[in-house]
PDB file of N, CA and C in Angstrom:
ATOM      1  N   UNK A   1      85.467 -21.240  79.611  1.00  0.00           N
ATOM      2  CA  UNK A   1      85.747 -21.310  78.187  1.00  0.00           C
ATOM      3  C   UNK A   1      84.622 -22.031  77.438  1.00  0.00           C
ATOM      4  N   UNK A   2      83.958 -22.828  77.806  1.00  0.00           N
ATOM      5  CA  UNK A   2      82.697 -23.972  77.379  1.00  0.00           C
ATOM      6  C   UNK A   2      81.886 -22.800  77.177  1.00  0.00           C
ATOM      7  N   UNK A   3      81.440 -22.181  78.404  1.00  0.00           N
ATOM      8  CA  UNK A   3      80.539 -20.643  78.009  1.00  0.00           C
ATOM      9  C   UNK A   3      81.054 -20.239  76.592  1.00  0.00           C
ATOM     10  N   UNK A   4      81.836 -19.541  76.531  1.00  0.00           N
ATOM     11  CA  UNK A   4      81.901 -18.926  75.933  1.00  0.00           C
ATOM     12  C   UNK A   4      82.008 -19.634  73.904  1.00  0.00           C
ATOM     13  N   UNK A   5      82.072 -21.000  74.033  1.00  0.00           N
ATOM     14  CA  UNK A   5      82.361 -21.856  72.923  1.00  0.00           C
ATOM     15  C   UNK A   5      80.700 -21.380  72.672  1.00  0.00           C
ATOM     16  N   UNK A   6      80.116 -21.883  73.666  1.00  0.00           N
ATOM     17  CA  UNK A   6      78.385 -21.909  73.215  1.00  0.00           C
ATOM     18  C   UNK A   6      77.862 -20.935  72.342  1.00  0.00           C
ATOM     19  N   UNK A   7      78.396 -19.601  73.433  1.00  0.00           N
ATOM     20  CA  UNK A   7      77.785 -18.414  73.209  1.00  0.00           C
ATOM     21  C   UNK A   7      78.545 -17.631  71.344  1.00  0.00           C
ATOM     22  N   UNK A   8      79.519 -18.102  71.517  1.00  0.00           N
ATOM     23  CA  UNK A   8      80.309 -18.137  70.179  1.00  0.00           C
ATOM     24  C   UNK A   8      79.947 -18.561  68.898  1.00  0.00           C
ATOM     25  N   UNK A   9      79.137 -19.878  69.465  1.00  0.00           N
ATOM     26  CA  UNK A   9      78.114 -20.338  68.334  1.00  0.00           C
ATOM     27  C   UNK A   9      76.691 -20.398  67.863  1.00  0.00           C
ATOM     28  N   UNK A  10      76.313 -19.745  69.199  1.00  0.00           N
ATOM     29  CA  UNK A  10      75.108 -19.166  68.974  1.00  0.00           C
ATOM     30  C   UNK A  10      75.170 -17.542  67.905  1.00  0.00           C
ATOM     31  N   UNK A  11      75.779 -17.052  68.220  1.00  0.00           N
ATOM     32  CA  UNK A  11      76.502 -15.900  67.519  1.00  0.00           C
ATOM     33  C   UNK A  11      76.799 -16.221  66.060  1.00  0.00           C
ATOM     34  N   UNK A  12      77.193 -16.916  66.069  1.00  0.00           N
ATOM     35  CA  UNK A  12      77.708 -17.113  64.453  1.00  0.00           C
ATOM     36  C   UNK A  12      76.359 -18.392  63.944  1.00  0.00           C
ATOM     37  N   UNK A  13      75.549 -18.347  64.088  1.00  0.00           N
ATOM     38  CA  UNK A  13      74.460 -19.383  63.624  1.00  0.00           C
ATOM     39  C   UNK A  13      73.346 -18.208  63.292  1.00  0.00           C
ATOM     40  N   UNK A  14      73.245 -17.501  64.339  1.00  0.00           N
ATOM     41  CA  UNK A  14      72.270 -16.103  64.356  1.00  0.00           C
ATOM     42  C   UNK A  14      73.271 -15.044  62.971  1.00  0.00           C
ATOM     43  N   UNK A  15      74.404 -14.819  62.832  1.00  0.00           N
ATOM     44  CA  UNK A  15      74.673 -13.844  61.774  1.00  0.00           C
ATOM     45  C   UNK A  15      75.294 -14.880  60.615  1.00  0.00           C
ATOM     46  N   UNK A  16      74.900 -16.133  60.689  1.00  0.00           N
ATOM     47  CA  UNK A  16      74.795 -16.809  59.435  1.00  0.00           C
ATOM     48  C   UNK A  16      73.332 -16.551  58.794  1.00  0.00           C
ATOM     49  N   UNK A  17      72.295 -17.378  59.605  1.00  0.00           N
ATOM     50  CA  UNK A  17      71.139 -16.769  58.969  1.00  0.00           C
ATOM     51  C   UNK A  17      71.095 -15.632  58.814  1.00  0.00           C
ATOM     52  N   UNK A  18      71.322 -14.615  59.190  1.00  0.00           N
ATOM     53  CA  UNK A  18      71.382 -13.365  58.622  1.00  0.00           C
ATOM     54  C   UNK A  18      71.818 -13.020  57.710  1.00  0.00           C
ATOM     55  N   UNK A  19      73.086 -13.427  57.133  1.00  0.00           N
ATOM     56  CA  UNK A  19      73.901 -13.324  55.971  1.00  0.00           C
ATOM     57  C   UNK A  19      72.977 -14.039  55.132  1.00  0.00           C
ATOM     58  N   UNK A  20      72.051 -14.994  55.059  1.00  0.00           N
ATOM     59  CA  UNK A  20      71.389 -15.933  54.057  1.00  0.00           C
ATOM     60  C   UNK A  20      70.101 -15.120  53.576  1.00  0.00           C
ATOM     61  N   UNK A  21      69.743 -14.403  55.276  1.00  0.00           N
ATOM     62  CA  UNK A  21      68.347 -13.296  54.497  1.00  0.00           C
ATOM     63  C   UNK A  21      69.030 -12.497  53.912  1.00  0.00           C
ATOM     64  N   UNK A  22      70.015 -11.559  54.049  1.00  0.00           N
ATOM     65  CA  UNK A  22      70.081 -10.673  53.104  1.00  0.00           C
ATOM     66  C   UNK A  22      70.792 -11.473  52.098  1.00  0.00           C
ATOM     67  N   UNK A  23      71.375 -12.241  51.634  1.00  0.00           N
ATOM     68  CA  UNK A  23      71.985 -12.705  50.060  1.00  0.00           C
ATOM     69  C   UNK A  23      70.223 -12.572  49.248  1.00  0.00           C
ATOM     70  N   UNK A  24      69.233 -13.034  50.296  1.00  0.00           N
ATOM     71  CA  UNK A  24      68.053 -13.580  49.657  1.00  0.00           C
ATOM     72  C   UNK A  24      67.516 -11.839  48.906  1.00  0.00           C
ATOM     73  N   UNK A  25      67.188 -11.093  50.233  1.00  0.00           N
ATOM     74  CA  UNK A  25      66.858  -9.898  49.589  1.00  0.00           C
ATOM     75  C   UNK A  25      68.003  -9.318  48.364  1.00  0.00           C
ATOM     76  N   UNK A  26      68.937  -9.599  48.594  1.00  0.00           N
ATOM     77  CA  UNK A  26      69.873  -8.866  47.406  1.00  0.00           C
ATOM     78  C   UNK A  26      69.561  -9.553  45.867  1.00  0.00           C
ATOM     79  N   UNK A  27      69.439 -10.901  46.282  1.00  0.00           N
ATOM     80  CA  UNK A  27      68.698 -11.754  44.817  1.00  0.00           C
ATOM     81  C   UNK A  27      67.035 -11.099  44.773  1.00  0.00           C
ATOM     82  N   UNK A  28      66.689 -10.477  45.253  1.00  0.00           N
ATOM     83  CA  UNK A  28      65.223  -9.960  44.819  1.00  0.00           C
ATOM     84  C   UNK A  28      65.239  -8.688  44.516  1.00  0.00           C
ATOM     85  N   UNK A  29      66.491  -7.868  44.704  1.00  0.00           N
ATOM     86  CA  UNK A  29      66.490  -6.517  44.275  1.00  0.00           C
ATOM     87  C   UNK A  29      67.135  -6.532  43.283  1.00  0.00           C
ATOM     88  N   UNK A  30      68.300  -7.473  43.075  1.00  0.00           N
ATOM     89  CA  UNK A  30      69.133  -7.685  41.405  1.00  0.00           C
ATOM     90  C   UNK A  30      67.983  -7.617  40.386  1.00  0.00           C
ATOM     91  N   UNK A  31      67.031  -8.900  40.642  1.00  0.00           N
ATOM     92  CA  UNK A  31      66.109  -9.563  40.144  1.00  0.00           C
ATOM     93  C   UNK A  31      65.028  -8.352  39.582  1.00  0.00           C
ATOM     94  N   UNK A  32      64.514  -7.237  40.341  1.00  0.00           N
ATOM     95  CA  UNK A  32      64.185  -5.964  40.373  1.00  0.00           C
ATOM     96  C   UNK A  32      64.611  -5.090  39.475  1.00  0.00           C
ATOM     97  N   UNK A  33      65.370  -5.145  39.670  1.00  0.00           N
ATOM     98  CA  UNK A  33      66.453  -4.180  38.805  1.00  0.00           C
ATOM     99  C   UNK A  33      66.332  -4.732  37.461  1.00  0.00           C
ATOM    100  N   UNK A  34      67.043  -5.974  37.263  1.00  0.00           N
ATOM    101  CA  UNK A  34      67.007  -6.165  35.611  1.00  0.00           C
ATOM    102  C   UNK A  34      65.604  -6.723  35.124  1.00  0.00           C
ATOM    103  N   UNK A  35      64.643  -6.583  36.179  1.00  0.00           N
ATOM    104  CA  UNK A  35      63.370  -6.649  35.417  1.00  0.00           C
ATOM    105  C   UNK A  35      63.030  -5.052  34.812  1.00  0.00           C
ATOM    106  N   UNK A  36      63.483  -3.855  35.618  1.00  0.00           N
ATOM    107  CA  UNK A  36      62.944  -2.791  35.204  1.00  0.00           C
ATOM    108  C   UNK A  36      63.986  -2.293  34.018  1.00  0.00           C
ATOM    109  N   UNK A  37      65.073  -3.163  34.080  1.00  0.00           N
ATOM    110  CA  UNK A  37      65.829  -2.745  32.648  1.00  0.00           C
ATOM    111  C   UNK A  37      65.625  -2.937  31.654  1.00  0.00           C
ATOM    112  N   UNK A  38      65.181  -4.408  32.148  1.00  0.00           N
ATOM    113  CA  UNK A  38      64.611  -5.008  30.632  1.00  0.00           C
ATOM    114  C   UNK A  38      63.027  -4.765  30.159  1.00  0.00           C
ATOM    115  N   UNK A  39      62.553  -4.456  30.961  1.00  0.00           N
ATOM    116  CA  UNK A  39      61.141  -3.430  30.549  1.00  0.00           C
ATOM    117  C   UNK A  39      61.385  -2.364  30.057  1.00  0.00           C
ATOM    118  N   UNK A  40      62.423  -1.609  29.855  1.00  0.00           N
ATOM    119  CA  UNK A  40      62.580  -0.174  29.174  1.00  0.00           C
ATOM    120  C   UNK A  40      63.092  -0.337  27.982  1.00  0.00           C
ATOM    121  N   UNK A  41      62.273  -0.357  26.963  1.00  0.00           N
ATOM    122  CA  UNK A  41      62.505  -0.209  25.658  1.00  0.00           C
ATOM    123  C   UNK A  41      64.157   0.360  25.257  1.00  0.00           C
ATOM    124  N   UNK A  42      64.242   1.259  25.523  1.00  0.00           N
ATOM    125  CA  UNK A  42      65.264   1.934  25.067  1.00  0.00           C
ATOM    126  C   UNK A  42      66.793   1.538  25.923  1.00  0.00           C
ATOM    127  N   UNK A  43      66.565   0.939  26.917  1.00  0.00           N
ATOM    128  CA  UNK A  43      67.820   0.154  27.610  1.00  0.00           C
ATOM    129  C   UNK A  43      68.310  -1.235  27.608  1.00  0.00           C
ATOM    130  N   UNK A  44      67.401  -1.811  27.070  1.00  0.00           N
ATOM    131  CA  UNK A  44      66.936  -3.113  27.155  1.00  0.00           C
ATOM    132  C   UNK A  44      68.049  -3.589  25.837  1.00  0.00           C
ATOM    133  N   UNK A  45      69.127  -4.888  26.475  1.00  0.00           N
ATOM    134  CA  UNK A  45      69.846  -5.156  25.479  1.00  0.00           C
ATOM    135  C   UNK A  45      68.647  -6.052  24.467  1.00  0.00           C
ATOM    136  N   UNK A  46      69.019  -6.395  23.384  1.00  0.00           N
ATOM    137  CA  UNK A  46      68.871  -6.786  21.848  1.00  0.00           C
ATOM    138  C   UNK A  46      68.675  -8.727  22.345  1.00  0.00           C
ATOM    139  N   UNK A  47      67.608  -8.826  22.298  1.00  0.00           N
ATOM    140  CA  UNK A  47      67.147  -9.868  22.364  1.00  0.00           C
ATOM    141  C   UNK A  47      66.942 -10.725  23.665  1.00  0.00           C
ATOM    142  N   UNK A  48      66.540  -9.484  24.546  1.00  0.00           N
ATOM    143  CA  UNK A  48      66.424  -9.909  26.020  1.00  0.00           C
ATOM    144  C   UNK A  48      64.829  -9.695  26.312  1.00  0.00           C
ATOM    145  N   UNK A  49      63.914 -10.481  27.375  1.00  0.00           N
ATOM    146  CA  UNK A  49      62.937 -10.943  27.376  1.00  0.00           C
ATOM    147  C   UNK A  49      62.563 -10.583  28.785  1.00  0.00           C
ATOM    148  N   UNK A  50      61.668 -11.011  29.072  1.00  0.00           N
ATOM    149  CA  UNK A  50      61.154 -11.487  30.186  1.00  0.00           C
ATOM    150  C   UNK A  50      61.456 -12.482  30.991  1.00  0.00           C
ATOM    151  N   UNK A  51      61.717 -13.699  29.822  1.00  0.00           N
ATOM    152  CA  UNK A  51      61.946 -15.080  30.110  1.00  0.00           C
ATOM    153  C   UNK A  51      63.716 -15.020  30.932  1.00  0.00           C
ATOM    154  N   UNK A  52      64.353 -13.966  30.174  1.00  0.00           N
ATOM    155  CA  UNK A  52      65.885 -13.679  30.300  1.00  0.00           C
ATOM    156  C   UNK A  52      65.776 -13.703  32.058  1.00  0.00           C
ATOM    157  N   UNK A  53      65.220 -13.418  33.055  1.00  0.00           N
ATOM    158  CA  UNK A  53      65.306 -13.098  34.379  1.00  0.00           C
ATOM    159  C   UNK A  53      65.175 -14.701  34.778  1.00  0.00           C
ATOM    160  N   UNK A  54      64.687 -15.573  34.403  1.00  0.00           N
ATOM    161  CA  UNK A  54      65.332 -17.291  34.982  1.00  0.00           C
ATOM    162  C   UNK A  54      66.656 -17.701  34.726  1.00  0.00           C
ATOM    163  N   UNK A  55      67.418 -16.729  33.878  1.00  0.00           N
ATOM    164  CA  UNK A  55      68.607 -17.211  33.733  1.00  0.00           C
ATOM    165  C   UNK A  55      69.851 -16.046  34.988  1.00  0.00           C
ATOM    166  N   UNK A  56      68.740 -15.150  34.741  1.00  0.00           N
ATOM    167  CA  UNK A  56      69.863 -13.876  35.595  1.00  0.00           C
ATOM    168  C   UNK A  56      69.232 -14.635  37.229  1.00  0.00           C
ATOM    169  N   UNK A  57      68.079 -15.165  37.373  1.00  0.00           N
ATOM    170  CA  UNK A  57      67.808 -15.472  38.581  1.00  0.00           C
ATOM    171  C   UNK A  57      68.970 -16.627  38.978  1.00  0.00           C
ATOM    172  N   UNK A  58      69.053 -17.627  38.427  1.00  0.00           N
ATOM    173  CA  UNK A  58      70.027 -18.942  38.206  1.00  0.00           C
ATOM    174  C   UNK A  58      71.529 -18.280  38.695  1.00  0.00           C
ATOM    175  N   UNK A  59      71.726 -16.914  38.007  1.00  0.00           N
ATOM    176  CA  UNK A  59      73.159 -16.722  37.940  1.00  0.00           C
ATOM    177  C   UNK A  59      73.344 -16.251  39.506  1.00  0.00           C
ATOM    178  N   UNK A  60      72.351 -15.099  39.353  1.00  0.00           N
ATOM    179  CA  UNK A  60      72.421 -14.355  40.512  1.00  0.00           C
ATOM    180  C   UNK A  60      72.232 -15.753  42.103  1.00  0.00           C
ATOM    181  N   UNK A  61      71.576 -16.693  42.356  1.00  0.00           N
ATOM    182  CA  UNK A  61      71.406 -17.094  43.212  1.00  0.00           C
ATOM    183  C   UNK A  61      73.144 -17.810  43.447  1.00  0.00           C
ATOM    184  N   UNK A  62      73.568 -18.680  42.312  1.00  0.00           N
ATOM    185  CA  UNK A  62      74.801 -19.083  42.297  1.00  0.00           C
ATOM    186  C   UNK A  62      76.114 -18.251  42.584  1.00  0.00           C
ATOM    187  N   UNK A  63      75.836 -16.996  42.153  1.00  0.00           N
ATOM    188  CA  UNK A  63      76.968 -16.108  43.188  1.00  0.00           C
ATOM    189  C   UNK A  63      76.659 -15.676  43.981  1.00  0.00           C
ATOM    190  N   UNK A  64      75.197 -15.187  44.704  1.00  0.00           N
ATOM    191  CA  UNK A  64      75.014 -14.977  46.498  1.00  0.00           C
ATOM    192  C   UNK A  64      75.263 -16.191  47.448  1.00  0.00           C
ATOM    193  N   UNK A  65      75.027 -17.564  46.530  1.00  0.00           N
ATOM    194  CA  UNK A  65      75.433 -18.408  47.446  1.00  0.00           C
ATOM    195  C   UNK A  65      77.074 -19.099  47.807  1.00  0.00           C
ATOM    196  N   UNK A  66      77.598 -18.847  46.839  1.00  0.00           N
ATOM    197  CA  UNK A  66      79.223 -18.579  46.782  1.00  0.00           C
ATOM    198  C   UNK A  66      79.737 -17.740  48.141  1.00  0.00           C
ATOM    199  N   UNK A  67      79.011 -16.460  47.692  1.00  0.00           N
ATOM    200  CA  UNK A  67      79.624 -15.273  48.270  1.00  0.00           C
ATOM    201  C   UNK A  67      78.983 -15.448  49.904  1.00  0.00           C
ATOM    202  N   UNK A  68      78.064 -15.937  50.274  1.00  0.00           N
ATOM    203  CA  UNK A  68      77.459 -16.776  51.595  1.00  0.00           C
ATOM    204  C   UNK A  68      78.402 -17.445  52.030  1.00  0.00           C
ATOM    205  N   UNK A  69      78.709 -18.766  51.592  1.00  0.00           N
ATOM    206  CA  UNK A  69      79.407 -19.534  51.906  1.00  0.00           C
ATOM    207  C   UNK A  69      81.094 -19.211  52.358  1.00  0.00           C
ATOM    208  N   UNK A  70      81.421 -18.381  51.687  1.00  0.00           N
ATOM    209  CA  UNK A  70      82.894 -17.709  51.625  1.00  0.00           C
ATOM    210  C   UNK A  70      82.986 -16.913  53.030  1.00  0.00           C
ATOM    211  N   UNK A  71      81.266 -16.187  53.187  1.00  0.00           N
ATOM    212  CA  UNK A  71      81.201 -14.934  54.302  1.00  0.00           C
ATOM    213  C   UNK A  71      80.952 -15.533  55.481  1.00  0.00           C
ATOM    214  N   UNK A  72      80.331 -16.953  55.625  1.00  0.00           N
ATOM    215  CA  UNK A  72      80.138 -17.915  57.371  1.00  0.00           C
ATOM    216  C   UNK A  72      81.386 -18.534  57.281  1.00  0.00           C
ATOM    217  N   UNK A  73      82.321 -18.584  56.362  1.00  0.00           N
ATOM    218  CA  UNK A  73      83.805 -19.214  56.526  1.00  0.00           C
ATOM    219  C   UNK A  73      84.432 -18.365  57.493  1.00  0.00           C
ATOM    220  N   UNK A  74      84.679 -17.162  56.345  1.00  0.00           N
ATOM    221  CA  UNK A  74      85.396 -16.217  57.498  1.00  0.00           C
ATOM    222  C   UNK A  74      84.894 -15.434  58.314  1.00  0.00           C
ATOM    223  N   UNK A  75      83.648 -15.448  58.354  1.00  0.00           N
ATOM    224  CA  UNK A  75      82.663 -15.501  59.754  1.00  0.00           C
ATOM    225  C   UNK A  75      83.537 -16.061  60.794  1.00  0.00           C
ATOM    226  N   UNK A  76      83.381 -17.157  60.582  1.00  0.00           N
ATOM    227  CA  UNK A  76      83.716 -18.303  61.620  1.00  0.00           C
ATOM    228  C   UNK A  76      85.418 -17.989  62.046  1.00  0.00           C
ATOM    229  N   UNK A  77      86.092 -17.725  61.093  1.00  0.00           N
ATOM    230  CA  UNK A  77      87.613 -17.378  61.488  1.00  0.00           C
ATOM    231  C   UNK A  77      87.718 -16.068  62.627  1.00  0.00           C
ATOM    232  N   UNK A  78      86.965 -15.272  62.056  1.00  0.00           N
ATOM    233  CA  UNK A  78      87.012 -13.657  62.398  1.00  0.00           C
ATOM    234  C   UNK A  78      86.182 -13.828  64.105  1.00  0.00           C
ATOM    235  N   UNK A  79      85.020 -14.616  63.972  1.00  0.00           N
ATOM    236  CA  UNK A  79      84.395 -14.841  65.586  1.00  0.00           C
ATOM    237  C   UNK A  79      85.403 -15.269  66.297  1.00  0.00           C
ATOM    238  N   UNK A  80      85.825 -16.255  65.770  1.00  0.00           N
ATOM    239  CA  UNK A  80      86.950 -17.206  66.885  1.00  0.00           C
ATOM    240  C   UNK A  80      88.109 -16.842  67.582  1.00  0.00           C
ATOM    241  N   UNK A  81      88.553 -15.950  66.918  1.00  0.00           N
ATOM    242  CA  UNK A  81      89.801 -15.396  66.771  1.00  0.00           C
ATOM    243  C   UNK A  81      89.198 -14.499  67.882  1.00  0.00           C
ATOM    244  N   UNK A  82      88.459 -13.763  67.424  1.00  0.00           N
ATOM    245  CA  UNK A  82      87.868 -12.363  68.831  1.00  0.00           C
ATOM    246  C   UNK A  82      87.359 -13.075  69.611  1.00  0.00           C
ATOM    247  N   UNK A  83      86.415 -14.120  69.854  1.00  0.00           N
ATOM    248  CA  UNK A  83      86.576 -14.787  71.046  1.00  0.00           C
ATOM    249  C   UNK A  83      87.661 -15.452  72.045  1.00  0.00           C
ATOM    250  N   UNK A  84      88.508 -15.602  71.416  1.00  0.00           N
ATOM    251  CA  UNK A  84      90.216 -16.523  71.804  1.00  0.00           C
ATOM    252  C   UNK A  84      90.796 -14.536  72.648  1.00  0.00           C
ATOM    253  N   UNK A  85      90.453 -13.181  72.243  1.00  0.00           N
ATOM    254  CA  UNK A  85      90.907 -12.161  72.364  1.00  0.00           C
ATOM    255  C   UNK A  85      89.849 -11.180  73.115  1.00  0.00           C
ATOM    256  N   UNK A  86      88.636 -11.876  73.504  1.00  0.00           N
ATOM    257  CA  UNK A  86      87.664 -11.265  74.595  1.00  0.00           C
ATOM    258  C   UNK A  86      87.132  -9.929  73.915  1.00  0.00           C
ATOM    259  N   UNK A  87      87.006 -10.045  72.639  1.00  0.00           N
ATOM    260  CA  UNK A  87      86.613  -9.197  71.490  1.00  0.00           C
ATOM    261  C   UNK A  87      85.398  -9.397  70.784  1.00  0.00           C
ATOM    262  N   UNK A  88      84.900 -10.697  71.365  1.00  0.00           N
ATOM    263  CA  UNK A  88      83.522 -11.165  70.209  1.00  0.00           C
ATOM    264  C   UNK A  88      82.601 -10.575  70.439  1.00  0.00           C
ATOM    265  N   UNK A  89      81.602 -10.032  71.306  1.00  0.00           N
ATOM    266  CA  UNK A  89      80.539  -8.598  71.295  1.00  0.00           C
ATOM    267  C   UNK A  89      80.809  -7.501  70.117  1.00  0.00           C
ATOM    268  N   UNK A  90      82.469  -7.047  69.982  1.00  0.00           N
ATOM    269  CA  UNK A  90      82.701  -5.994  69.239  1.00  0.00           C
ATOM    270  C   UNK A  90      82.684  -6.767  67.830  1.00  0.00           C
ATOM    271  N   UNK A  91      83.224  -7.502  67.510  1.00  0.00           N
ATOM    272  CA  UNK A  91      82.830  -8.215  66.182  1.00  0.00           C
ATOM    273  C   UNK A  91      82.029  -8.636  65.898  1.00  0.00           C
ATOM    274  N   UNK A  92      80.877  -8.906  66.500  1.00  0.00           N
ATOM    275  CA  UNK A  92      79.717  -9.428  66.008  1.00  0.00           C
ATOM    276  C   UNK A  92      78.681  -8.669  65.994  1.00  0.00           C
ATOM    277  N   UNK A  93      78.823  -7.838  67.154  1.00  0.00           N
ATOM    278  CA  UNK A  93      78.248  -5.670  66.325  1.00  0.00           C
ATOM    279  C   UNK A  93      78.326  -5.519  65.502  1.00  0.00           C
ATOM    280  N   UNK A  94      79.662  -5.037  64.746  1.00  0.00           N
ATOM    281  CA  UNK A  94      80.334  -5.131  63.845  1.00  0.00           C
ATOM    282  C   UNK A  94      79.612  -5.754  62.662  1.00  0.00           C
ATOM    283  N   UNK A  95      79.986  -6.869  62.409  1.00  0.00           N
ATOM    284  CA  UNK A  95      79.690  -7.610  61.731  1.00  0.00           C
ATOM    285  C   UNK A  95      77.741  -7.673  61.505  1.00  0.00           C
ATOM    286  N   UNK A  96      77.022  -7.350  62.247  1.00  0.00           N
ATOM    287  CA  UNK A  96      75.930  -7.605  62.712  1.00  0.00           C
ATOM    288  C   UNK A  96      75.049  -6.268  61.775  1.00  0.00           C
ATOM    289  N   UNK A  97      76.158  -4.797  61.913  1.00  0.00           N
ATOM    290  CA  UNK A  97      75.504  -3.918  61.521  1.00  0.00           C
ATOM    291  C   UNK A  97      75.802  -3.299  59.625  1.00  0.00           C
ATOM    292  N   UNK A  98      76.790  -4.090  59.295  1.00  0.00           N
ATOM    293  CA  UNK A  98      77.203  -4.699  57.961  1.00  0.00           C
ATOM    294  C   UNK A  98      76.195  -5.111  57.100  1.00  0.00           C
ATOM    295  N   UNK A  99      76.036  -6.254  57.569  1.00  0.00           N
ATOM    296  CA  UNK A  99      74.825  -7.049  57.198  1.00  0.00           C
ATOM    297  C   UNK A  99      73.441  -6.033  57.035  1.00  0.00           C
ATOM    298  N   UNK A 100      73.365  -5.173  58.159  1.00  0.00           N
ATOM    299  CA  UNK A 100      72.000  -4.783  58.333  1.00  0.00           C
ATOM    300  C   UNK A 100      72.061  -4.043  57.188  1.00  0.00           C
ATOM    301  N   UNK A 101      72.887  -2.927  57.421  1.00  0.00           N
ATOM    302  CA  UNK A 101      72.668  -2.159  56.097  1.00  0.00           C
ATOM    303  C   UNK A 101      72.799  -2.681  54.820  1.00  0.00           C
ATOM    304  N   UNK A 102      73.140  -3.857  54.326  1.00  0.00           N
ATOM    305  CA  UNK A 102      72.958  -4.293  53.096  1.00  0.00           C
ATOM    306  C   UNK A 102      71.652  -4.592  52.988  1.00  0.00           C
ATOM    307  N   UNK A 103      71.140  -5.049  53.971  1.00  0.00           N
ATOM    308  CA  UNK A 103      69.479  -5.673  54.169  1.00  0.00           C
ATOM    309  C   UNK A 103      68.720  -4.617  53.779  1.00  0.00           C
ATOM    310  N   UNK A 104      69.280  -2.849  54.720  1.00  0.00           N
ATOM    311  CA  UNK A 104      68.448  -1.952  54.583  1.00  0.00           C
ATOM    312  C   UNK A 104      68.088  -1.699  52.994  1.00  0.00           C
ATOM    313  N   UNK A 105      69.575  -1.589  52.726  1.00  0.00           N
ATOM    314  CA  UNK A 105      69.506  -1.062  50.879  1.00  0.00           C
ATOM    315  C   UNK A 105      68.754  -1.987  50.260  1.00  0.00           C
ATOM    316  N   UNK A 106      69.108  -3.897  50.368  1.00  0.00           N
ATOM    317  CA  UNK A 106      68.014  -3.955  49.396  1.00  0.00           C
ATOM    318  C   UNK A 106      67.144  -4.247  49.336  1.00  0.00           C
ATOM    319  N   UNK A 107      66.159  -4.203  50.871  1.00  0.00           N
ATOM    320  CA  UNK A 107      64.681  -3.842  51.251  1.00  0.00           C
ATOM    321  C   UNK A 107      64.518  -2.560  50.760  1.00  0.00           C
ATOM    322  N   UNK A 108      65.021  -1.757  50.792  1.00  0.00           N
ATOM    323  CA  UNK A 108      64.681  -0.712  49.782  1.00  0.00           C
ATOM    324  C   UNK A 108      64.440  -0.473  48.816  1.00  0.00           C
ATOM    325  N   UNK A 109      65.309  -0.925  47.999  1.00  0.00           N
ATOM    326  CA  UNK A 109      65.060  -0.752  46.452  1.00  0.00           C
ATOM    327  C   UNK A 109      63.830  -1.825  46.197  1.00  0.00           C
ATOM    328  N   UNK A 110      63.774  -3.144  46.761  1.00  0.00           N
ATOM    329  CA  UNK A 110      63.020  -3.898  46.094  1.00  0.00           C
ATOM    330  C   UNK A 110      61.371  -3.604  47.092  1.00  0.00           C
ATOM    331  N   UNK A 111      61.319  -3.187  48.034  1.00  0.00           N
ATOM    332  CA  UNK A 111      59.589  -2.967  48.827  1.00  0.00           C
ATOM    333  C   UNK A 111      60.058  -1.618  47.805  1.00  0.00           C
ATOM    334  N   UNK A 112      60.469  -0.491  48.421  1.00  0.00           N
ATOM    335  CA  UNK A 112      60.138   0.709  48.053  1.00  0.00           C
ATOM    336  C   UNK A 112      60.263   1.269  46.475  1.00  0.00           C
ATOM    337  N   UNK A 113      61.464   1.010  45.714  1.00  0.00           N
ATOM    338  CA  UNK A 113      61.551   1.393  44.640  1.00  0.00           C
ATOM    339  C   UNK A 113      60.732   0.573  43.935  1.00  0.00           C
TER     340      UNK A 113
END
């Protein structure tokens, strides 16, 4: 059982940082995004700037890090539980390939688009 406490937390330390790179890329593709909105003349709300993206940056970091914090919580519930049930490989796949594809999308939009 000690095994498996270790290996449990090695697991959830490895798809915490993970959850922290992608919140990071998702704050650089938001960030992306309402820069190219607010560069388009014709979309661009009524008295929005350039300068306006330190405040959407501010906002945006304060709810990826919310939404972080909320996701290694029940991280941590959801590992434990499948470890206590000889399930934690399949949940942390799981969980592992979640993550990725959010990473994929917003390495995408923000390298490629």
């Amino acid at each position: 059982m000690k095994r498996a406490g270790v290996l449990y937390l090695l697991i959830w330390l490895l798809l915490a940082a993970f959850a922290g790179l992608t919140a990071w890329y998702l704050n650089l593709a938001i960030l992306y995004l309402f820069a190219l909105w607010i560069e388009n003349p014709v979309w661009r709300p009524t008295y929005w700037t350039a300068s306006s993206l330190v405040y959407i940056n501010k906002i945006s970091i304060l709810v990826l890090g919310s939404i972080w914090l909320i996701f290694i919580t029940w991280l941590e519930i959801a590992l434990r539980n499948s470890a206590l049930q000889d399930r934690l490989w399949k949940q942390a796949g799981k969980m592992g390939l979640i993550l990725l594809a959010l990473l994929a999308v917003s390495f995408a939009i923000f390298v490629v688009g």
